[in-house]
PDB file of N, CA and C in Angstrom:
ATOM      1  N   UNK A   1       6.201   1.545  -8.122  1.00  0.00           N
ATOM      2  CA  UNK A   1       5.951   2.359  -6.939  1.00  0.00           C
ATOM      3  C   UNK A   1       6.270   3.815  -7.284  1.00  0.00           C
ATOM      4  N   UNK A   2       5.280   4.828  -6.872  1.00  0.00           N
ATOM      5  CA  UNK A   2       5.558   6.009  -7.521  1.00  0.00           C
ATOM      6  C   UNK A   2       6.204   6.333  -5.711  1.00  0.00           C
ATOM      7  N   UNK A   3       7.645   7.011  -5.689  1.00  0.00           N
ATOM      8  CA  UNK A   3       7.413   7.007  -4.578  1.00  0.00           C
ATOM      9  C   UNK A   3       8.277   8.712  -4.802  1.00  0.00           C
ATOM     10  N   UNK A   4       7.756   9.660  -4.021  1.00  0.00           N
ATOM     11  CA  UNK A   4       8.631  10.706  -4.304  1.00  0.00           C
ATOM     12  C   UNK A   4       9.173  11.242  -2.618  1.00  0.00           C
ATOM     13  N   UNK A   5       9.872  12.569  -2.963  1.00  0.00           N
ATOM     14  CA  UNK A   5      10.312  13.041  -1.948  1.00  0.00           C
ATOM     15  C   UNK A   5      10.333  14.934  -1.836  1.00  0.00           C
ATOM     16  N   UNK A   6      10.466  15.430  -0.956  1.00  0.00           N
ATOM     17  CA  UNK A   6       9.811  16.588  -0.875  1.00  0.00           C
ATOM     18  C   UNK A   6      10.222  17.753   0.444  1.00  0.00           C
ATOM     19  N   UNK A   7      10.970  18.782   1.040  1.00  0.00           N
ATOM     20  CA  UNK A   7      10.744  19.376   1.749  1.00  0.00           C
ATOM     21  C   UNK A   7       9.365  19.782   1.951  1.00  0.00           C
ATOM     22  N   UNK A   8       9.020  19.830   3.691  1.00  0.00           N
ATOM     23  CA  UNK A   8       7.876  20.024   3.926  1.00  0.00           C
ATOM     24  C   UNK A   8       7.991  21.871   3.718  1.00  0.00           C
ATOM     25  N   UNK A   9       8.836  23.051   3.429  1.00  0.00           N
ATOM     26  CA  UNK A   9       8.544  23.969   3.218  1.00  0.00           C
ATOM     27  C   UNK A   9       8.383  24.169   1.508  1.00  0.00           C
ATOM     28  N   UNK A  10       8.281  23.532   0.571  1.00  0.00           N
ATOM     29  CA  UNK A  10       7.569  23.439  -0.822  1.00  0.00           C
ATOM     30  C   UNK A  10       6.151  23.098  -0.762  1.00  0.00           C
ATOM     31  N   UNK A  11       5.169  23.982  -1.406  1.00  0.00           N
ATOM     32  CA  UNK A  11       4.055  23.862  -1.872  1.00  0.00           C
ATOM     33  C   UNK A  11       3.715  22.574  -1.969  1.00  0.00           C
ATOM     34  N   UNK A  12       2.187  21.783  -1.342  1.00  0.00           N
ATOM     35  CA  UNK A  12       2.211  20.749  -1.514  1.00  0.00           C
ATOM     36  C   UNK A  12       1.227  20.637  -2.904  1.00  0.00           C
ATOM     37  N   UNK A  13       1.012  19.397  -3.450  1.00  0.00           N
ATOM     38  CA  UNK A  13       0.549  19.712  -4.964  1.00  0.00           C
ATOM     39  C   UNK A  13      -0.580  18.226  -4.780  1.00  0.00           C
ATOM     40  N   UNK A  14      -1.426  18.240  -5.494  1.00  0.00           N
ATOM     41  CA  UNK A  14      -2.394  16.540  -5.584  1.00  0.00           C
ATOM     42  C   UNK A  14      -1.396  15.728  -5.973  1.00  0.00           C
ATOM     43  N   UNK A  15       0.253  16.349  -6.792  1.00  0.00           N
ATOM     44  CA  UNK A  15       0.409  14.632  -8.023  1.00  0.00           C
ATOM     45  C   UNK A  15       1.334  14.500  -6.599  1.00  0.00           C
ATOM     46  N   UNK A  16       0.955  15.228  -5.847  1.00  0.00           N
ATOM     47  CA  UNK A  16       1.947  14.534  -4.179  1.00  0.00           C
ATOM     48  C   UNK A  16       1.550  12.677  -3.637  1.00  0.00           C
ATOM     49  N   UNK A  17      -0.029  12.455  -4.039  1.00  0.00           N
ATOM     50  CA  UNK A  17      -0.563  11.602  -3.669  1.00  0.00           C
ATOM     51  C   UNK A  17      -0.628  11.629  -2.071  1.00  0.00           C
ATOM     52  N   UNK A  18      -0.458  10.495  -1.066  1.00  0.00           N
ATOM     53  CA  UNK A  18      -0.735  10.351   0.069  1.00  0.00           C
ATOM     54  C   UNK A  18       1.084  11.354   0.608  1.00  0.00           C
ATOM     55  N   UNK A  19       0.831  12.084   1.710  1.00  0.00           N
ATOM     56  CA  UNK A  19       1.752  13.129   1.911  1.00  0.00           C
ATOM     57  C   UNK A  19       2.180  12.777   3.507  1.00  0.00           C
ATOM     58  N   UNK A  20       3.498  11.854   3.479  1.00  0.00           N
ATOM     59  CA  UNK A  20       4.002  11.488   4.907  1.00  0.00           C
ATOM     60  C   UNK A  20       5.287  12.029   5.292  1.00  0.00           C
ATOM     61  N   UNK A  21       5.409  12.873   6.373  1.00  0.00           N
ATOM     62  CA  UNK A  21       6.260  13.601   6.875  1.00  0.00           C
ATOM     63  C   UNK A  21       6.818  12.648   8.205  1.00  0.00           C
ATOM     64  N   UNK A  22       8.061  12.469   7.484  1.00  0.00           N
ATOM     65  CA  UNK A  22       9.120  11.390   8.231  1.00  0.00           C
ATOM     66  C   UNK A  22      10.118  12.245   8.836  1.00  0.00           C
ATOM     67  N   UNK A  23       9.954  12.905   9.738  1.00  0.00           N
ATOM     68  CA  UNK A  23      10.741  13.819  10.520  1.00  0.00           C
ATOM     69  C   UNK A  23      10.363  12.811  12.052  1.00  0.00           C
ATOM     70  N   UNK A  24      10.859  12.783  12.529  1.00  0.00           N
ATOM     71  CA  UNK A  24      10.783  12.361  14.243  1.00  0.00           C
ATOM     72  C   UNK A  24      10.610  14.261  15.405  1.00  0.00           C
ATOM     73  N   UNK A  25      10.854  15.278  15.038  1.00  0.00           N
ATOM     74  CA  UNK A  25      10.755  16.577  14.967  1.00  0.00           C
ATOM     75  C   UNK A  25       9.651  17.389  14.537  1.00  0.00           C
ATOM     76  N   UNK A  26       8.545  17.612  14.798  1.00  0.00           N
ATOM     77  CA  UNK A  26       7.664  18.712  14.208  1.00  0.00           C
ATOM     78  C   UNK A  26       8.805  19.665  13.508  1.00  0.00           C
ATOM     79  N   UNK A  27       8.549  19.793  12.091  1.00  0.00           N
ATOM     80  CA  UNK A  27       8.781  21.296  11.510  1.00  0.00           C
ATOM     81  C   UNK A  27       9.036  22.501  12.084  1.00  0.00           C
ATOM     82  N   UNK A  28      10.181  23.555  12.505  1.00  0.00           N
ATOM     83  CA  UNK A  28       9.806  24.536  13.283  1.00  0.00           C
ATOM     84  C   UNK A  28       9.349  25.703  12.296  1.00  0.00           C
ATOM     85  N   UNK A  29       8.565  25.916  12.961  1.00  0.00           N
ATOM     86  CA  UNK A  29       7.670  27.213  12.768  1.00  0.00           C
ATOM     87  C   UNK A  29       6.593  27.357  11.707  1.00  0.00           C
ATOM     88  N   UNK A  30       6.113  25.687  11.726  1.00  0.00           N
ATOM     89  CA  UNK A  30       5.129  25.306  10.828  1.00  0.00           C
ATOM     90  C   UNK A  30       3.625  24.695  11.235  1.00  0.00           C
ATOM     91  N   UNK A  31       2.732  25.404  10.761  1.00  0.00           N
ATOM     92  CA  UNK A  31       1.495  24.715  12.231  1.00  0.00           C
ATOM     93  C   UNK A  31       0.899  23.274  11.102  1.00  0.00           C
ATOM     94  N   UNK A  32       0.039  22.620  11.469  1.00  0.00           N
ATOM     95  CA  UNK A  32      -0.418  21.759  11.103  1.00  0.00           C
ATOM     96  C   UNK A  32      -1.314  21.717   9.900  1.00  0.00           C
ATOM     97  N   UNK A  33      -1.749  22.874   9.842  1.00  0.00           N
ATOM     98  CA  UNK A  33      -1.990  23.117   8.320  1.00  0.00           C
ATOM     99  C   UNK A  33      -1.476  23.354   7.402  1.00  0.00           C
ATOM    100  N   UNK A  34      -0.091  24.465   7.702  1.00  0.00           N
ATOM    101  CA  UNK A  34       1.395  24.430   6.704  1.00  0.00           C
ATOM    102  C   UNK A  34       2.062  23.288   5.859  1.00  0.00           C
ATOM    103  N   UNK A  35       2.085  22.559   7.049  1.00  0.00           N
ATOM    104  CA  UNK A  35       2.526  20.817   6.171  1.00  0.00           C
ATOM    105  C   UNK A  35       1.503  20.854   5.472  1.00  0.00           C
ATOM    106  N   UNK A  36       0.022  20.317   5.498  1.00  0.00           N
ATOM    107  CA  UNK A  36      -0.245  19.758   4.534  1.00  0.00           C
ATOM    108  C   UNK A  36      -0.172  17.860   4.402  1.00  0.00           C
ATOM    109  N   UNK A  37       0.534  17.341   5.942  1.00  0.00           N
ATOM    110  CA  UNK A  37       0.326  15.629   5.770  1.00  0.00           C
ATOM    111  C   UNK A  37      -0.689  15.086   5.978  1.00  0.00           C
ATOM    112  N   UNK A  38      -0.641  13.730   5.385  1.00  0.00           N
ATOM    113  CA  UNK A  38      -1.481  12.925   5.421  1.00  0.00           C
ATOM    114  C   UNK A  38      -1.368  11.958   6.991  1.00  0.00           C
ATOM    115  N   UNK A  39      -0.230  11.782   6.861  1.00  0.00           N
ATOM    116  CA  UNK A  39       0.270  10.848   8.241  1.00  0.00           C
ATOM    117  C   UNK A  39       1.426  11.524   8.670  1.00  0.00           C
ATOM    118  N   UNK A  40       2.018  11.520  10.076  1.00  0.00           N
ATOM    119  CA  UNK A  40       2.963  12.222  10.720  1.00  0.00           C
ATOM    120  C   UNK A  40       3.358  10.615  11.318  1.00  0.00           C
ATOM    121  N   UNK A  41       4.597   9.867  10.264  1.00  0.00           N
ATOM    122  CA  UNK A  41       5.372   8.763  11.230  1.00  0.00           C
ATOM    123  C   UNK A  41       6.528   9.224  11.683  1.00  0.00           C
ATOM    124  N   UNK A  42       6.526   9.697  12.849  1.00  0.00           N
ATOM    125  CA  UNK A  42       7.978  10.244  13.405  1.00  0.00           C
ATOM    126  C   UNK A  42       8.844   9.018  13.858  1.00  0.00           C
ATOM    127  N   UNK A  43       8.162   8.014  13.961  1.00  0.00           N
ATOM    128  CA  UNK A  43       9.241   6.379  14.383  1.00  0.00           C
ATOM    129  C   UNK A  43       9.702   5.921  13.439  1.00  0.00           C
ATOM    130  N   UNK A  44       9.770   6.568  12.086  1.00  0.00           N
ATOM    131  CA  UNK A  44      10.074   5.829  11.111  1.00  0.00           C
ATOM    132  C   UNK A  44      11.607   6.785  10.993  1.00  0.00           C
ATOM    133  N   UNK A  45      11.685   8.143  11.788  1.00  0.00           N
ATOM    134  CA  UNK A  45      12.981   8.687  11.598  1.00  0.00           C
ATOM    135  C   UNK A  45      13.793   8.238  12.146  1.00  0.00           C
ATOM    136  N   UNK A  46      14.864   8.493  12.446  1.00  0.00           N
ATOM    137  CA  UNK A  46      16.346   8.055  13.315  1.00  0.00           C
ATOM    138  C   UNK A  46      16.003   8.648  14.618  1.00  0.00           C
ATOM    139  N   UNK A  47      16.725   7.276  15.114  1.00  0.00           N
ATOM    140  CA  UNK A  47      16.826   7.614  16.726  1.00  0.00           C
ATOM    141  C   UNK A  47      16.855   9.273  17.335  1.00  0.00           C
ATOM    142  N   UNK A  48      16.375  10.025  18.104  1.00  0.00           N
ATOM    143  CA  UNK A  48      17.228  10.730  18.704  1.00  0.00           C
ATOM    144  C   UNK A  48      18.573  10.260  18.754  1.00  0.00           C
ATOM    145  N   UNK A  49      19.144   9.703  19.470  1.00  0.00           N
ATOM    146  CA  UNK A  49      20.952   9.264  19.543  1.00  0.00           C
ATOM    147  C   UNK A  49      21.656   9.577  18.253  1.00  0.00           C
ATOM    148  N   UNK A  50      20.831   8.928  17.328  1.00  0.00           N
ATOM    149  CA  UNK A  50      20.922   8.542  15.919  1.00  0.00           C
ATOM    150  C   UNK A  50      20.789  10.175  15.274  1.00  0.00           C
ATOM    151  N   UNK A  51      20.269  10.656  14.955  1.00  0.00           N
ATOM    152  CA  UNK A  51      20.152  12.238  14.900  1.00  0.00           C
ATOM    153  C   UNK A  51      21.304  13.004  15.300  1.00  0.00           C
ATOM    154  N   UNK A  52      21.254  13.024  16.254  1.00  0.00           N
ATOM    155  CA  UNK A  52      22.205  14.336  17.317  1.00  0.00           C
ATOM    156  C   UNK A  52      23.920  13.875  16.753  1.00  0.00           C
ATOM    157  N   UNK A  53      23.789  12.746  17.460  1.00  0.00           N
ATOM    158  CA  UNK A  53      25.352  12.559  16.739  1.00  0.00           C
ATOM    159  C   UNK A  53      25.572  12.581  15.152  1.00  0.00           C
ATOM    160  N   UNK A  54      24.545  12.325  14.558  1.00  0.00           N
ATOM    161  CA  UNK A  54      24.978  12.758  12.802  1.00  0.00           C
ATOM    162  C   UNK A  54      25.073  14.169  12.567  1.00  0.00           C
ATOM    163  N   UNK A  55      23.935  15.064  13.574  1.00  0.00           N
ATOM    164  CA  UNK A  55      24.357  16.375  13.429  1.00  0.00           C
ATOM    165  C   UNK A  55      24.174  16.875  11.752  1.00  0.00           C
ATOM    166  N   UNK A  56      23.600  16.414  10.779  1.00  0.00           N
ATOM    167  CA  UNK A  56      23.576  16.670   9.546  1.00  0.00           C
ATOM    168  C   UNK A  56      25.491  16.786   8.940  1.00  0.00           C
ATOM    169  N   UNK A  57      26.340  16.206   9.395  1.00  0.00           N
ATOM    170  CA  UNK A  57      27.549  16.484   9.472  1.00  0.00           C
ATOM    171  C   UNK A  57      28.059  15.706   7.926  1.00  0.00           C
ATOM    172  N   UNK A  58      28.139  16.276   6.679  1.00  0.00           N
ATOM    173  CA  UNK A  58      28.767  15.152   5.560  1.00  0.00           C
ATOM    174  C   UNK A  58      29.626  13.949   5.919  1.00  0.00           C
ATOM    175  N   UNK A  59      30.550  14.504   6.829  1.00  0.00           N
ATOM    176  CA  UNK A  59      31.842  13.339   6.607  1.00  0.00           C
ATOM    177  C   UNK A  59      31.121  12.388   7.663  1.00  0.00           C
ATOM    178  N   UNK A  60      30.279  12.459   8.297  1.00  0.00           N
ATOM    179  CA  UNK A  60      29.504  11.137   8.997  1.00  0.00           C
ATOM    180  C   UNK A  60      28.455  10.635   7.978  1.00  0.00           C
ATOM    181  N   UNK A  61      28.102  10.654   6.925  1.00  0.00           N
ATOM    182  CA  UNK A  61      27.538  10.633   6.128  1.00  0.00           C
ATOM    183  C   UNK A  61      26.976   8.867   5.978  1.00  0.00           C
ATOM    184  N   UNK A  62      28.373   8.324   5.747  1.00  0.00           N
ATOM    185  CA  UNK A  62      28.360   7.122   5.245  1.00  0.00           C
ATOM    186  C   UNK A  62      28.280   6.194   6.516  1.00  0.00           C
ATOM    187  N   UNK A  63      28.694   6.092   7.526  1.00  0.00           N
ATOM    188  CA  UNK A  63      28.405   5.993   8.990  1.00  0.00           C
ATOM    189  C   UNK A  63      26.885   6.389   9.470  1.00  0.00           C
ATOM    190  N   UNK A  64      26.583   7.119   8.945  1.00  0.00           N
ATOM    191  CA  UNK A  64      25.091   7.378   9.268  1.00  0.00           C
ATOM    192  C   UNK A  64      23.557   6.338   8.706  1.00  0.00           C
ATOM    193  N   UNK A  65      24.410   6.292   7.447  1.00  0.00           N
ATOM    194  CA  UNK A  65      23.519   5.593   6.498  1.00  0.00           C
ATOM    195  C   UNK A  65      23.091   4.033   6.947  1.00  0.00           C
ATOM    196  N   UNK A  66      24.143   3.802   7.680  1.00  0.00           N
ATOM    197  CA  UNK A  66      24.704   2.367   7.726  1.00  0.00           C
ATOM    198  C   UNK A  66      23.935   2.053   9.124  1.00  0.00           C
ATOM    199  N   UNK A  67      24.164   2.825   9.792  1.00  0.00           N
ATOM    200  CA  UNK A  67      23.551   2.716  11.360  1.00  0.00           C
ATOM    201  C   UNK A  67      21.639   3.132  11.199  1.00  0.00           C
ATOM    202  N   UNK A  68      21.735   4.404  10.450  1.00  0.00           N
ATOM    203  CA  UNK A  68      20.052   4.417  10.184  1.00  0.00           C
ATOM    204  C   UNK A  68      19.460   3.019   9.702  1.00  0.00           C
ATOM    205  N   UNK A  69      19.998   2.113   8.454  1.00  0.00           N
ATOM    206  CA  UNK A  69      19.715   1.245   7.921  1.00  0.00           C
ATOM    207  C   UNK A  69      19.345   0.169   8.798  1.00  0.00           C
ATOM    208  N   UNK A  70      20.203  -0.175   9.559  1.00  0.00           N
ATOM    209  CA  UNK A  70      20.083  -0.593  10.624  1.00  0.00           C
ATOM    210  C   UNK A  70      18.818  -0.593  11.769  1.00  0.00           C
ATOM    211  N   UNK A  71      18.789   0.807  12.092  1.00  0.00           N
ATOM    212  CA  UNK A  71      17.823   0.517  12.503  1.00  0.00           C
ATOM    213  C   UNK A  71      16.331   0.338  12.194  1.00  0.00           C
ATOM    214  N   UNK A  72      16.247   0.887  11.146  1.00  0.00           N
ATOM    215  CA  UNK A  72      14.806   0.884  10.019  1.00  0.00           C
ATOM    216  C   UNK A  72      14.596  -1.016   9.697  1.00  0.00           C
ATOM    217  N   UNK A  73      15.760  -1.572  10.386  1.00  0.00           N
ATOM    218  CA  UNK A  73      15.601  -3.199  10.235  1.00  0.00           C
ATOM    219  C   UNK A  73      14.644  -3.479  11.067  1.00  0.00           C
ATOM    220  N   UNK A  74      13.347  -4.454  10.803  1.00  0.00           N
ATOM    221  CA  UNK A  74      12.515  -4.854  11.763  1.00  0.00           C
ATOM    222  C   UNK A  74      11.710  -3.134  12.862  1.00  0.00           C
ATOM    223  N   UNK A  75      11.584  -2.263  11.727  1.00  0.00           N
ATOM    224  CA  UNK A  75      10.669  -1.258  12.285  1.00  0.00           C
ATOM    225  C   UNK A  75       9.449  -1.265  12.112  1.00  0.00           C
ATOM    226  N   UNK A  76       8.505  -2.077  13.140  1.00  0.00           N
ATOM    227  CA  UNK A  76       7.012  -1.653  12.026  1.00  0.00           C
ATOM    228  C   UNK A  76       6.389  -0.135  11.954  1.00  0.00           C
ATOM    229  N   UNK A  77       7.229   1.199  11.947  1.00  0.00           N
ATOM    230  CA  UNK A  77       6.849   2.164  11.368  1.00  0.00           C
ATOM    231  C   UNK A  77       7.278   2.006   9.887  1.00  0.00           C
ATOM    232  N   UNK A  78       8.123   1.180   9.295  1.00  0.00           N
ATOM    233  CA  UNK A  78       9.083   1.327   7.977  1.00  0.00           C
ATOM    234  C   UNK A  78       7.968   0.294   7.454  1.00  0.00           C
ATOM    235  N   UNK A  79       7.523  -0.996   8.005  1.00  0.00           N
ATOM    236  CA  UNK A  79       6.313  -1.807   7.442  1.00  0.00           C
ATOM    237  C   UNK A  79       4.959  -1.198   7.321  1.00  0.00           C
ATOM    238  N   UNK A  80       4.755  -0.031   8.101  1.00  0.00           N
ATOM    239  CA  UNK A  80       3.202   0.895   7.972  1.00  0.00           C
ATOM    240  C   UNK A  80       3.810   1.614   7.038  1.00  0.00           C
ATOM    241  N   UNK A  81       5.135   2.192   6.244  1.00  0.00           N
ATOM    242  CA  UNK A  81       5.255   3.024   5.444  1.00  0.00           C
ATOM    243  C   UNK A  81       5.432   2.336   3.694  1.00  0.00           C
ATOM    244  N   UNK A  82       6.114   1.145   3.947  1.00  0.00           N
ATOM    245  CA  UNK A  82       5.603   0.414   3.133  1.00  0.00           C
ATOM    246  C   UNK A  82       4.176  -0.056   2.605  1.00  0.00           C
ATOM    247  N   UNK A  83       3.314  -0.052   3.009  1.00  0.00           N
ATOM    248  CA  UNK A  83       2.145  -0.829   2.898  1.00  0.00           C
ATOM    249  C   UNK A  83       1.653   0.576   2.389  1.00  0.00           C
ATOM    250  N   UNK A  84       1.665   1.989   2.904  1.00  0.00           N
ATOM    251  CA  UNK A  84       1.444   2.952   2.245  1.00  0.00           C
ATOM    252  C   UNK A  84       2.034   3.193   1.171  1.00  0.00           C
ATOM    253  N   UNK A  85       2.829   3.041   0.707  1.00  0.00           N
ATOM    254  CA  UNK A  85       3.567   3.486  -0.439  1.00  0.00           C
ATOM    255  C   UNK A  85       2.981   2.333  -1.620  1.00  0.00           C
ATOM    256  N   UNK A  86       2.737   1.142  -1.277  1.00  0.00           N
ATOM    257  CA  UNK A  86       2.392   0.113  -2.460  1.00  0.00           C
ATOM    258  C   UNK A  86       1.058   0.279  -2.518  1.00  0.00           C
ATOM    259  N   UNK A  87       0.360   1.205  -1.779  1.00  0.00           N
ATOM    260  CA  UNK A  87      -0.877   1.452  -2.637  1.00  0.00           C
ATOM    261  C   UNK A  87      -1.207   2.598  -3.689  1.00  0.00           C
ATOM    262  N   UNK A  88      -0.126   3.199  -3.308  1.00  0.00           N
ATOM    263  CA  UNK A  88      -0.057   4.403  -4.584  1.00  0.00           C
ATOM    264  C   UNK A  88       0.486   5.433  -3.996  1.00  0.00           C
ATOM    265  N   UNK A  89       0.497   6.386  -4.931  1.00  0.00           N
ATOM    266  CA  UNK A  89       1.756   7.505  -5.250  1.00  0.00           C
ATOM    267  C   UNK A  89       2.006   8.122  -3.751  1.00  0.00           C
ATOM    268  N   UNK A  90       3.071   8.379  -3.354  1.00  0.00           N
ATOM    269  CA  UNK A  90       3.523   8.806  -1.601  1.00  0.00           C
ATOM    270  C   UNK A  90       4.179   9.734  -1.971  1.00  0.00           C
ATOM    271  N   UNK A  91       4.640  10.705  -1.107  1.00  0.00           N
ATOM    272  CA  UNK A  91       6.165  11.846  -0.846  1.00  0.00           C
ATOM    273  C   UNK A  91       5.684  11.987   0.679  1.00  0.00           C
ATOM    274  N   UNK A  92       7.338  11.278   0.518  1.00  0.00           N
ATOM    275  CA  UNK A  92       8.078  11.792   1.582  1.00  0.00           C
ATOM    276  C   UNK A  92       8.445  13.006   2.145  1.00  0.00           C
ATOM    277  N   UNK A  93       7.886  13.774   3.032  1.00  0.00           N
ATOM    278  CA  UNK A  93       8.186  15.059   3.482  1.00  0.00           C
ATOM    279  C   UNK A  93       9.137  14.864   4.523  1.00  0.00           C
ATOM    280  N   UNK A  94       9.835  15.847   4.535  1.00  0.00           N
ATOM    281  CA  UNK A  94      11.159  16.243   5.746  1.00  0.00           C
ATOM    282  C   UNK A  94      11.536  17.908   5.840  1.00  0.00           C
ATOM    283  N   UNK A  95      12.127  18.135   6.945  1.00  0.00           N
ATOM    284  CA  UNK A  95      12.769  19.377   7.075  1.00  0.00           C
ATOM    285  C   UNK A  95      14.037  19.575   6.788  1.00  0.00           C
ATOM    286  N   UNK A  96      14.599  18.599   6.418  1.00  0.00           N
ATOM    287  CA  UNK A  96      16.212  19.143   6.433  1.00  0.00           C
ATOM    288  C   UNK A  96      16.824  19.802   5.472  1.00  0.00           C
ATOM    289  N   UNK A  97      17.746  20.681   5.525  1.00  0.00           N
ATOM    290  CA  UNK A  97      18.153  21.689   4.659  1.00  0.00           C
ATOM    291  C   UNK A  97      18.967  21.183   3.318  1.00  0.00           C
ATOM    292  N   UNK A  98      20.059  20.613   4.094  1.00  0.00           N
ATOM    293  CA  UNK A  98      20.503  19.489   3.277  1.00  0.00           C
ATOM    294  C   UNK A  98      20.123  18.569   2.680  1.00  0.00           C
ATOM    295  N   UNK A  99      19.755  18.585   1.612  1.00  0.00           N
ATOM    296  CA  UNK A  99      19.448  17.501   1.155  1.00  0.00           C
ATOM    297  C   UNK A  99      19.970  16.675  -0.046  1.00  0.00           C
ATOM    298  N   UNK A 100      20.961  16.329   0.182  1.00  0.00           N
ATOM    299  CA  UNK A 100      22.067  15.505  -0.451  1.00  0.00           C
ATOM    300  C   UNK A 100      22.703  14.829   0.580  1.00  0.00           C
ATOM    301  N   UNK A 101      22.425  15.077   1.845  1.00  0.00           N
ATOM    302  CA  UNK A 101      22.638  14.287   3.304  1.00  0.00           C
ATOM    303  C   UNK A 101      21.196  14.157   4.392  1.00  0.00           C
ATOM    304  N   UNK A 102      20.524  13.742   3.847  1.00  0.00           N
ATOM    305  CA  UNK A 102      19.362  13.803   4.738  1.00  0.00           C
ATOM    306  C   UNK A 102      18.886  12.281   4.891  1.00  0.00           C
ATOM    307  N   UNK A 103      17.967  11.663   6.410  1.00  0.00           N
ATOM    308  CA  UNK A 103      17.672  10.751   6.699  1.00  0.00           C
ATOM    309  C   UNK A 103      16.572  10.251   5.290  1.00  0.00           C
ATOM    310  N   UNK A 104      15.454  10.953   4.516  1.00  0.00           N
ATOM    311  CA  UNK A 104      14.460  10.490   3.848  1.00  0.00           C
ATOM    312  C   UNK A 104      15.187  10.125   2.782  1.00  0.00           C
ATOM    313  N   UNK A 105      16.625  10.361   2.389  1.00  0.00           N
ATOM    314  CA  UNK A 105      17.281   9.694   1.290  1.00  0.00           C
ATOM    315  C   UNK A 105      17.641   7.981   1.468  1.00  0.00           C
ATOM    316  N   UNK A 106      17.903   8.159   2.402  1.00  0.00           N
ATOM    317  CA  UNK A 106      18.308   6.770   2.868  1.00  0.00           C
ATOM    318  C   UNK A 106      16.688   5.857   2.630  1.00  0.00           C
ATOM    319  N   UNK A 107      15.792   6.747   3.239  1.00  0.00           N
ATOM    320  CA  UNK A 107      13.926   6.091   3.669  1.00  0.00           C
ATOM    321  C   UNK A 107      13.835   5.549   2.291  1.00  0.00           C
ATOM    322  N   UNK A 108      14.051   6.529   1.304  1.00  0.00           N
ATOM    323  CA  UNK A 108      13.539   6.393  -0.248  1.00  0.00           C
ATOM    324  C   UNK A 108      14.255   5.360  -1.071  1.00  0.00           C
ATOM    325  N   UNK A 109      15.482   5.469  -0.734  1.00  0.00           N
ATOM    326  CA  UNK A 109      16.443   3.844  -1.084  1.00  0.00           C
ATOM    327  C   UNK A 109      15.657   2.982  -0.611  1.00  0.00           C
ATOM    328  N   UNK A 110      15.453   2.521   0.938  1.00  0.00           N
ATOM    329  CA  UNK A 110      15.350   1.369   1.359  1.00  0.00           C
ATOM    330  C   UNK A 110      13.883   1.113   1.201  1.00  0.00           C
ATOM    331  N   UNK A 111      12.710   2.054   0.806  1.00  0.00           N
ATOM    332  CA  UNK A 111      11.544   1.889   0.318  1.00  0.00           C
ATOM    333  C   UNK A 111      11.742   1.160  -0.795  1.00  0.00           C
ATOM    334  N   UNK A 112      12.448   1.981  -2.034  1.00  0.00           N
ATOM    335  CA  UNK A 112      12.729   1.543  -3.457  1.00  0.00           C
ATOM    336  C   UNK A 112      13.229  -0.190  -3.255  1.00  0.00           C
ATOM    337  N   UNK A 113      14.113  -0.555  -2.361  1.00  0.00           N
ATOM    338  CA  UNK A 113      14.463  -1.998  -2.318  1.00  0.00           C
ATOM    339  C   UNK A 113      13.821  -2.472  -2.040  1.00  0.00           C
ATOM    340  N   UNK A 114      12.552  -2.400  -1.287  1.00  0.00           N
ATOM    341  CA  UNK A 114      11.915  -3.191  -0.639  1.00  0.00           C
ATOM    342  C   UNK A 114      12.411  -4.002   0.808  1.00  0.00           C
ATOM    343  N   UNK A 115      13.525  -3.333   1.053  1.00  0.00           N
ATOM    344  CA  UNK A 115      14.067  -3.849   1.932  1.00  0.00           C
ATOM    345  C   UNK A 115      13.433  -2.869   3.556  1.00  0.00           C
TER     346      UNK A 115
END
């Protein structure tokens, strides 16, 4: 599985393959041609609830992971993102700044498992 990952404010490129922006959030201050996606699954992000209280906050980090995981259990946005990804090369687009704490890290694990 080629599966990559990507802020949606980086240049998008062809070896991007199919280009899905897993934000539950439109991009601010980005119009629909800026992205550059192929598909916009916003159900495949974290809850609102799920969001707000992580707050991008590190030390909720591991608490976050655990509860996102959770809910990506029995999502058929996470089964439409699967079925995209096993047909060939994907990136994952997102907005978040952080990214060493961001929800599409967790997406890209639990893609990679198959879980």
């Amino acid at each position: 599985m080629n599966l990559f990952m990507k802020r949606v404010y980086e240049p998008a490129s062809d070896s991007d393959g199919t280009r899905v922006l897993v934000d539950r959030i439109w991009p601010r201050g980005l119009s629909k041609d800026a992205v550059k996606c192929d598909l916009w699954l916003k159900d495949v992000a974290p809850s609102t609830g799920l969001r707000k209280w992580f707050g991008h906050d590190p030390e909720k980090w591991t608490a976050f992971q655990e509860k996102y995981r959770a809910e990506l259990k029995d999502n058929p946005a996470l089964t439409e993102l699967q079925a995209i990804a096993a047909k060939g090369t994907t990136t994952l687009v997102f907005a978040a700044k952080d990214t060493a704490h961001c929800h599409a890290l967790v997406l890209h694990d639990v893609l990679l498992q198959g879980k």
